[in-house]
N, C-alpha and C. Protein backbone atom coordinates (compact mmCIF):
# COMPACT_ATOMS: atom_id res chain seq x y z
N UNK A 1 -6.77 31.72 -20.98
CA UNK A 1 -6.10 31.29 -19.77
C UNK A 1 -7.13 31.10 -18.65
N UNK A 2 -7.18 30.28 -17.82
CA UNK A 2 -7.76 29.54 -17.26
C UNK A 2 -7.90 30.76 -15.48
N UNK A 3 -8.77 30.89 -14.82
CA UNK A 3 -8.87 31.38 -13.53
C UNK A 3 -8.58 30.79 -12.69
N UNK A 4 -8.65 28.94 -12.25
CA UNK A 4 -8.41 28.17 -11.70
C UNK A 4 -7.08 28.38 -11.25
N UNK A 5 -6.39 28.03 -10.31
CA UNK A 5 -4.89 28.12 -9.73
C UNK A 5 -4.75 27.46 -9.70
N UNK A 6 -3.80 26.65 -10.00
CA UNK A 6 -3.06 25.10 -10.07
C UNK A 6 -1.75 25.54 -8.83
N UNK A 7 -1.33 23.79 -8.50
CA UNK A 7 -0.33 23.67 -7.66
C UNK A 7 0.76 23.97 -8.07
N UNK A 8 1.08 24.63 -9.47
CA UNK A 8 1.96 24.98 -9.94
C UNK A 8 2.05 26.10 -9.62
N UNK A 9 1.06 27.05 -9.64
CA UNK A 9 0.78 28.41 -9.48
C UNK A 9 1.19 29.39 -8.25
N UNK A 10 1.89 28.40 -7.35
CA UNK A 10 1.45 28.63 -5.86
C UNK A 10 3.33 28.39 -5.51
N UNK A 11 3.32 29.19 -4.20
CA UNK A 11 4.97 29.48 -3.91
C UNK A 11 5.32 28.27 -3.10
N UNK A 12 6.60 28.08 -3.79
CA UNK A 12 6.80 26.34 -3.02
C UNK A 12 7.13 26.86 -1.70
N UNK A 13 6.80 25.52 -0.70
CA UNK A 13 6.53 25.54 0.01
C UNK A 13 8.09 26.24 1.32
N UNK A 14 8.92 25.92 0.70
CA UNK A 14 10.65 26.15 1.05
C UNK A 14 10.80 27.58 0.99
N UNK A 15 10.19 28.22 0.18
CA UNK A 15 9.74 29.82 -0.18
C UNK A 15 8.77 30.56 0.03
N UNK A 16 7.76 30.22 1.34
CA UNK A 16 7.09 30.91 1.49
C UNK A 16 7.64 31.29 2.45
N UNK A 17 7.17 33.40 2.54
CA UNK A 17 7.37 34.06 3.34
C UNK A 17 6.58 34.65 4.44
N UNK A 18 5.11 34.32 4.23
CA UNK A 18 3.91 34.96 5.14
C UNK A 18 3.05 33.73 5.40
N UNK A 19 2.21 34.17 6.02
CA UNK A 19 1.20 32.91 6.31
C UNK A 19 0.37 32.88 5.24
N UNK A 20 -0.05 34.15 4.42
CA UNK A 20 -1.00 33.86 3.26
C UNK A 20 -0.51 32.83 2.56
N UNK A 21 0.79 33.08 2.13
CA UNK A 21 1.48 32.06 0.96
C UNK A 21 1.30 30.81 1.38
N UNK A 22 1.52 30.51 2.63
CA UNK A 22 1.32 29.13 3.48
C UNK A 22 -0.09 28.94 2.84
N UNK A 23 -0.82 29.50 3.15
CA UNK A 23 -2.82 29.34 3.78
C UNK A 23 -2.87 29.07 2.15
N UNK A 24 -1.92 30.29 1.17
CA UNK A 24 -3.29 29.77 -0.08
C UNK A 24 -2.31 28.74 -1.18
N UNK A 25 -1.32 28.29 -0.68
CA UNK A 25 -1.06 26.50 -0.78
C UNK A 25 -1.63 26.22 -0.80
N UNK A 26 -2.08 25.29 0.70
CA UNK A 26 -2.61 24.25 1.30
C UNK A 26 -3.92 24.69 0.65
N UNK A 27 -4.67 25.76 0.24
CA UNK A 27 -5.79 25.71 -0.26
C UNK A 27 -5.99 25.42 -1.59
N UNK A 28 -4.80 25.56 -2.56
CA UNK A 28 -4.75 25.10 -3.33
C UNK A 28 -4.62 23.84 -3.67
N UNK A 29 -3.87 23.29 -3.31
CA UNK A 29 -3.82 21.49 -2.61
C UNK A 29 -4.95 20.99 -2.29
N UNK A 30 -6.06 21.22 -1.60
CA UNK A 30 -6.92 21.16 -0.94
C UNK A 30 -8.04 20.89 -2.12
N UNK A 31 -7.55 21.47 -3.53
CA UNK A 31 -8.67 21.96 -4.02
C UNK A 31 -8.45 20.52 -5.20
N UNK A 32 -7.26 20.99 -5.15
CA UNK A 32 -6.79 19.62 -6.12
C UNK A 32 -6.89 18.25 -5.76
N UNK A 33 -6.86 18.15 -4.30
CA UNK A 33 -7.69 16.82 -3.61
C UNK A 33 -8.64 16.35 -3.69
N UNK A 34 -9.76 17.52 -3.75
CA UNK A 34 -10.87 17.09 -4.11
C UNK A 34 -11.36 16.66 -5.47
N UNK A 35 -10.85 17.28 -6.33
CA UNK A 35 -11.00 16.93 -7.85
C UNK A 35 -10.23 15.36 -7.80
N UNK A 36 -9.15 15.29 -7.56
CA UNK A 36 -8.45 14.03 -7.75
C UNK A 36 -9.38 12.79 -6.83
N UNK A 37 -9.82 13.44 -5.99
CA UNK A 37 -10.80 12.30 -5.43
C UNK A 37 -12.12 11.92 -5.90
N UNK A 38 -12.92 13.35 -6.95
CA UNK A 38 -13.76 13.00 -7.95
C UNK A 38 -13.55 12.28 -8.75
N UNK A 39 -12.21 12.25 -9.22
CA UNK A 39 -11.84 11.48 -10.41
C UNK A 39 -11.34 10.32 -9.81
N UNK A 40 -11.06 9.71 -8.77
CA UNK A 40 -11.00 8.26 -7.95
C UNK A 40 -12.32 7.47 -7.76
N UNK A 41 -13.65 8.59 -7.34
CA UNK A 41 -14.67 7.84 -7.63
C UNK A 41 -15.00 7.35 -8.91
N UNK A 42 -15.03 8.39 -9.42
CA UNK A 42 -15.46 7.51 -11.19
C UNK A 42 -14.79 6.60 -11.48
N UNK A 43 -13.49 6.23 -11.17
CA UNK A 43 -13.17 4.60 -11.50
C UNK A 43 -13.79 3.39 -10.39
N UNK A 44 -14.52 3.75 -9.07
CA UNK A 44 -15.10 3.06 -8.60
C UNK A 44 -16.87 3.04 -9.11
N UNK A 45 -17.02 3.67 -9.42
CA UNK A 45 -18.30 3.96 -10.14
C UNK A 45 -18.29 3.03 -11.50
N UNK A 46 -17.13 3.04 -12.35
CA UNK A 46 -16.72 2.38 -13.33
C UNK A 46 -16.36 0.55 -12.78
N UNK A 47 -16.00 0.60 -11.84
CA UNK A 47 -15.61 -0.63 -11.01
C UNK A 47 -17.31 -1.45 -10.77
N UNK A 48 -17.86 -0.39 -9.85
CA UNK A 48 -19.18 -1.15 -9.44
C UNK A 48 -20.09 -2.03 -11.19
N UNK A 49 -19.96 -0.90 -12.26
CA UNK A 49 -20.74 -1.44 -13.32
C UNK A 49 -20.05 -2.22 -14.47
N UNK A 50 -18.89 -3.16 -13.73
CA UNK A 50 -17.81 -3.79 -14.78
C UNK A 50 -17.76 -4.84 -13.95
N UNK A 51 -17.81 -5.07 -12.64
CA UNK A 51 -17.28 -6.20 -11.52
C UNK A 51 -19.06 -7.11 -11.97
N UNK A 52 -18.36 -8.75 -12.09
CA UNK A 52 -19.39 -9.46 -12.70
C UNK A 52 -20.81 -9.60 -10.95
N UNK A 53 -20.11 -9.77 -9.93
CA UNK A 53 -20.90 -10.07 -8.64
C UNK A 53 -20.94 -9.11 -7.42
N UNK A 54 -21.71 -8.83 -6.53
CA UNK A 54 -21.49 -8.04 -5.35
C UNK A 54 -20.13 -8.64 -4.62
N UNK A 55 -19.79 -10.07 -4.89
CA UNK A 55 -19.23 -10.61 -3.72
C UNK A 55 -17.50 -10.24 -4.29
N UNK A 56 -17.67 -9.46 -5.35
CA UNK A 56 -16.32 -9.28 -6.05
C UNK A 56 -16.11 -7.58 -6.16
N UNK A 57 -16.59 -6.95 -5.02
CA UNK A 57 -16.28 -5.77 -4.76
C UNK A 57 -15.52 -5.24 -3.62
N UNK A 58 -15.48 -6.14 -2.20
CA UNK A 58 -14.56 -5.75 -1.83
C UNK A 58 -13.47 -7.07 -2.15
N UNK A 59 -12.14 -6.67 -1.98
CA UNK A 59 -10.87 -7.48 -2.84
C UNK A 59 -10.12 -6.98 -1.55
N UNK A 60 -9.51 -7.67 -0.59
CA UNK A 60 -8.20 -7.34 0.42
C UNK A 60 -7.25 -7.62 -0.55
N UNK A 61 -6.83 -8.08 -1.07
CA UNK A 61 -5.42 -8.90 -1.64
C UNK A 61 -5.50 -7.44 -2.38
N UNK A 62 -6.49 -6.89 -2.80
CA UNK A 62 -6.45 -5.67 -4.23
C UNK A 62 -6.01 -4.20 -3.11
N UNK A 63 -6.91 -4.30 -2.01
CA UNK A 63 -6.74 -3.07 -0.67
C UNK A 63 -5.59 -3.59 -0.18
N UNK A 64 -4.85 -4.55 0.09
CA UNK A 64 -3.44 -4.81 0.40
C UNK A 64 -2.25 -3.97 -0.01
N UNK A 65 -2.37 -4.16 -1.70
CA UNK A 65 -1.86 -3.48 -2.80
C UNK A 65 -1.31 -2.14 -2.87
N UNK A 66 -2.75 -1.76 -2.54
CA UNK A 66 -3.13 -0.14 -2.79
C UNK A 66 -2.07 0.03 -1.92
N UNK A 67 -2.64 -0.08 -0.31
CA UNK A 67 -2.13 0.64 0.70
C UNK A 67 -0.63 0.64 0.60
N UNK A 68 -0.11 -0.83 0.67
CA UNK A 68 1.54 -0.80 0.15
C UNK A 68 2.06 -0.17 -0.55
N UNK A 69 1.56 0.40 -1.68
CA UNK A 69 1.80 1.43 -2.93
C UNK A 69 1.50 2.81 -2.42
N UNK A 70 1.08 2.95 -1.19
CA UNK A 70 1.14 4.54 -0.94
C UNK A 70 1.96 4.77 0.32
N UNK A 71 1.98 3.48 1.10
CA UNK A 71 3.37 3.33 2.26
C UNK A 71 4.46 3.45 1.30
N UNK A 72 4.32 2.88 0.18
CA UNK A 72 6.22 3.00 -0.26
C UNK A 72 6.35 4.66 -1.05
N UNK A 73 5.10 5.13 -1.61
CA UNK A 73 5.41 6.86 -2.46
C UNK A 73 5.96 7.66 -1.40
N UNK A 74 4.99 7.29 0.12
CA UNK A 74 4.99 7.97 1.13
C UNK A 74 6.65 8.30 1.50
N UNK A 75 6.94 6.89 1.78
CA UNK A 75 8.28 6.97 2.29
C UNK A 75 9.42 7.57 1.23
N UNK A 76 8.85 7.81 -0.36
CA UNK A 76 9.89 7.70 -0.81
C UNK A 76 9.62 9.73 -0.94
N UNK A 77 8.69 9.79 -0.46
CA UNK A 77 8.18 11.73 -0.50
C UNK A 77 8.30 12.27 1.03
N UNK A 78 9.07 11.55 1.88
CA UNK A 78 9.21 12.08 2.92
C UNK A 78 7.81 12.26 3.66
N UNK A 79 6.62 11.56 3.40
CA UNK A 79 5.44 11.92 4.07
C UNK A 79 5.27 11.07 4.94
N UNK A 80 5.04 10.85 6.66
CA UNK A 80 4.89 9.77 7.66
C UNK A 80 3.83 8.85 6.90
N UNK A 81 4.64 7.70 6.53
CA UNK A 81 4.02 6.58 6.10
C UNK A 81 2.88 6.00 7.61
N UNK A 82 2.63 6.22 8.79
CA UNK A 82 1.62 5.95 9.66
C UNK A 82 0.00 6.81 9.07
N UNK A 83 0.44 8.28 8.85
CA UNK A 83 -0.48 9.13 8.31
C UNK A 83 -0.27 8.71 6.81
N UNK A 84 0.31 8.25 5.93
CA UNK A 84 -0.60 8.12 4.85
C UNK A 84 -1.35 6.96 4.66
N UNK A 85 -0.60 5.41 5.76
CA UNK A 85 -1.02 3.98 5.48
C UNK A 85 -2.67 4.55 6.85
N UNK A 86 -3.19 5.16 7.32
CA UNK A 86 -3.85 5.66 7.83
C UNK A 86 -5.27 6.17 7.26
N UNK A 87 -4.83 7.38 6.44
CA UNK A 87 -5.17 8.23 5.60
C UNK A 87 -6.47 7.09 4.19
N UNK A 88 -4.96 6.31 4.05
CA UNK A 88 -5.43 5.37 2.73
C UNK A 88 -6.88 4.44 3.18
N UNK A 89 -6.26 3.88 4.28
CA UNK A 89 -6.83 2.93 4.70
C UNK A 89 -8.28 3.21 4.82
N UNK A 90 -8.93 4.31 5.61
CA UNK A 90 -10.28 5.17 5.93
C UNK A 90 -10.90 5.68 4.17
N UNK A 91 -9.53 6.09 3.17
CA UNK A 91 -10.23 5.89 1.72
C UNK A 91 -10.61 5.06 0.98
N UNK A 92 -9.97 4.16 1.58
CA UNK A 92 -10.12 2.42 0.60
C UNK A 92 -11.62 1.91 1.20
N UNK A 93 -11.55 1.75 2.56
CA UNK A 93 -12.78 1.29 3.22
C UNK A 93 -14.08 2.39 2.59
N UNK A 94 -14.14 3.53 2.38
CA UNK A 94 -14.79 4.66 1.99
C UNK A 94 -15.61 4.28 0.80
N UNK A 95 -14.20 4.15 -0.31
CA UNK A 95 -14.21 3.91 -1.61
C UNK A 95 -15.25 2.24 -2.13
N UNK A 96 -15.16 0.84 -0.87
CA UNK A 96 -15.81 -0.26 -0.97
C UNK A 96 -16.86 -0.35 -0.79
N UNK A 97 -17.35 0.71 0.49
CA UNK A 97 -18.79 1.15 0.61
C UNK A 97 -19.60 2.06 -0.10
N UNK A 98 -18.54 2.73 -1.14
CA UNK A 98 -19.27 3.82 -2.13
C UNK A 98 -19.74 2.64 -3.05
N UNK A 99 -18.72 1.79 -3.51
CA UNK A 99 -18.91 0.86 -4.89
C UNK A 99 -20.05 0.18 -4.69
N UNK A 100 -20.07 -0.66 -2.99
CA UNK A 100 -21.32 -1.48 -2.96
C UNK A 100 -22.89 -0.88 -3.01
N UNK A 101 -23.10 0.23 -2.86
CA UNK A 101 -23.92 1.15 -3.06
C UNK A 101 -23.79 1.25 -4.72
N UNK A 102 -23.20 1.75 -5.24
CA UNK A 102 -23.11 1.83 -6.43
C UNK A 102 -23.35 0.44 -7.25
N UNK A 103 -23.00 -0.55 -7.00
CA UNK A 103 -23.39 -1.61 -7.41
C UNK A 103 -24.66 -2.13 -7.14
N UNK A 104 -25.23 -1.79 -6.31
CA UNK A 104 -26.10 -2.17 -5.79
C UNK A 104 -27.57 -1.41 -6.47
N UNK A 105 -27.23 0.25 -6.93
CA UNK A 105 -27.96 0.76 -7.31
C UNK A 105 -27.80 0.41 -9.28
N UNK A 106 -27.23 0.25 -9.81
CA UNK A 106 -26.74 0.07 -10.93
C UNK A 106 -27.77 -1.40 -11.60
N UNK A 107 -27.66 -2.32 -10.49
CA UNK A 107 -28.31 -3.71 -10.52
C UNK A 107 -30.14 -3.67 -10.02
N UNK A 108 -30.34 -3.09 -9.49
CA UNK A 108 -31.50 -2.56 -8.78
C UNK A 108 -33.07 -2.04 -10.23
């Protein structure tokens, strides 16, 4: 059995009674963000060394997409679609400047 705490592990949020339970949520969450965002780079990492040109790394019509697809989870999870079409937006831009770097070093 594993030491790691998963978001499963942790008292929903409707049921917590103290601030710890609160604090070691969100830290758990927190933790799982970051992994899930390790594993978001590697498909841009995978992106930079599969995309045939530099000039075919950033894609609006593709960042259009995205963002719409996390305005509509948002709204449909009760999360302020301003803070997540927000949120996304500062990752997507993040994520185009990681790739062009990455592409850039890959070709180099």
């Amino acid at each position: 059995m594993s030491d790691i705490k998963t978001v499963d592990d942790t008292v929903d949020p409707a049921n917590c009674q103290t601030m710890a339970e609160v604090r070691d949520g969100v830290d758990t969450i927190d933790r799982a963000l970051v992994a899930l965002m390790a594993r978001r780079f590697g498909y841009m990492d995978a992106a930079a060394r599969i995309k045939p040109g530099r000039e075919t790394v950033r894609d609006e019509d593709r960042k259009a997409q995205v963002i719409a697809n996390v305005k509509a989870r948002a709204s449909e999870l009760g999360v302020p679609v301003p803070l997540a079409a927000a949120l996304w937006e500062m990752l997507v831009e993040n994520s185009i400047a990681y790739e062009l770097i990455r592409y850039d070093e890959t070709r180099g």
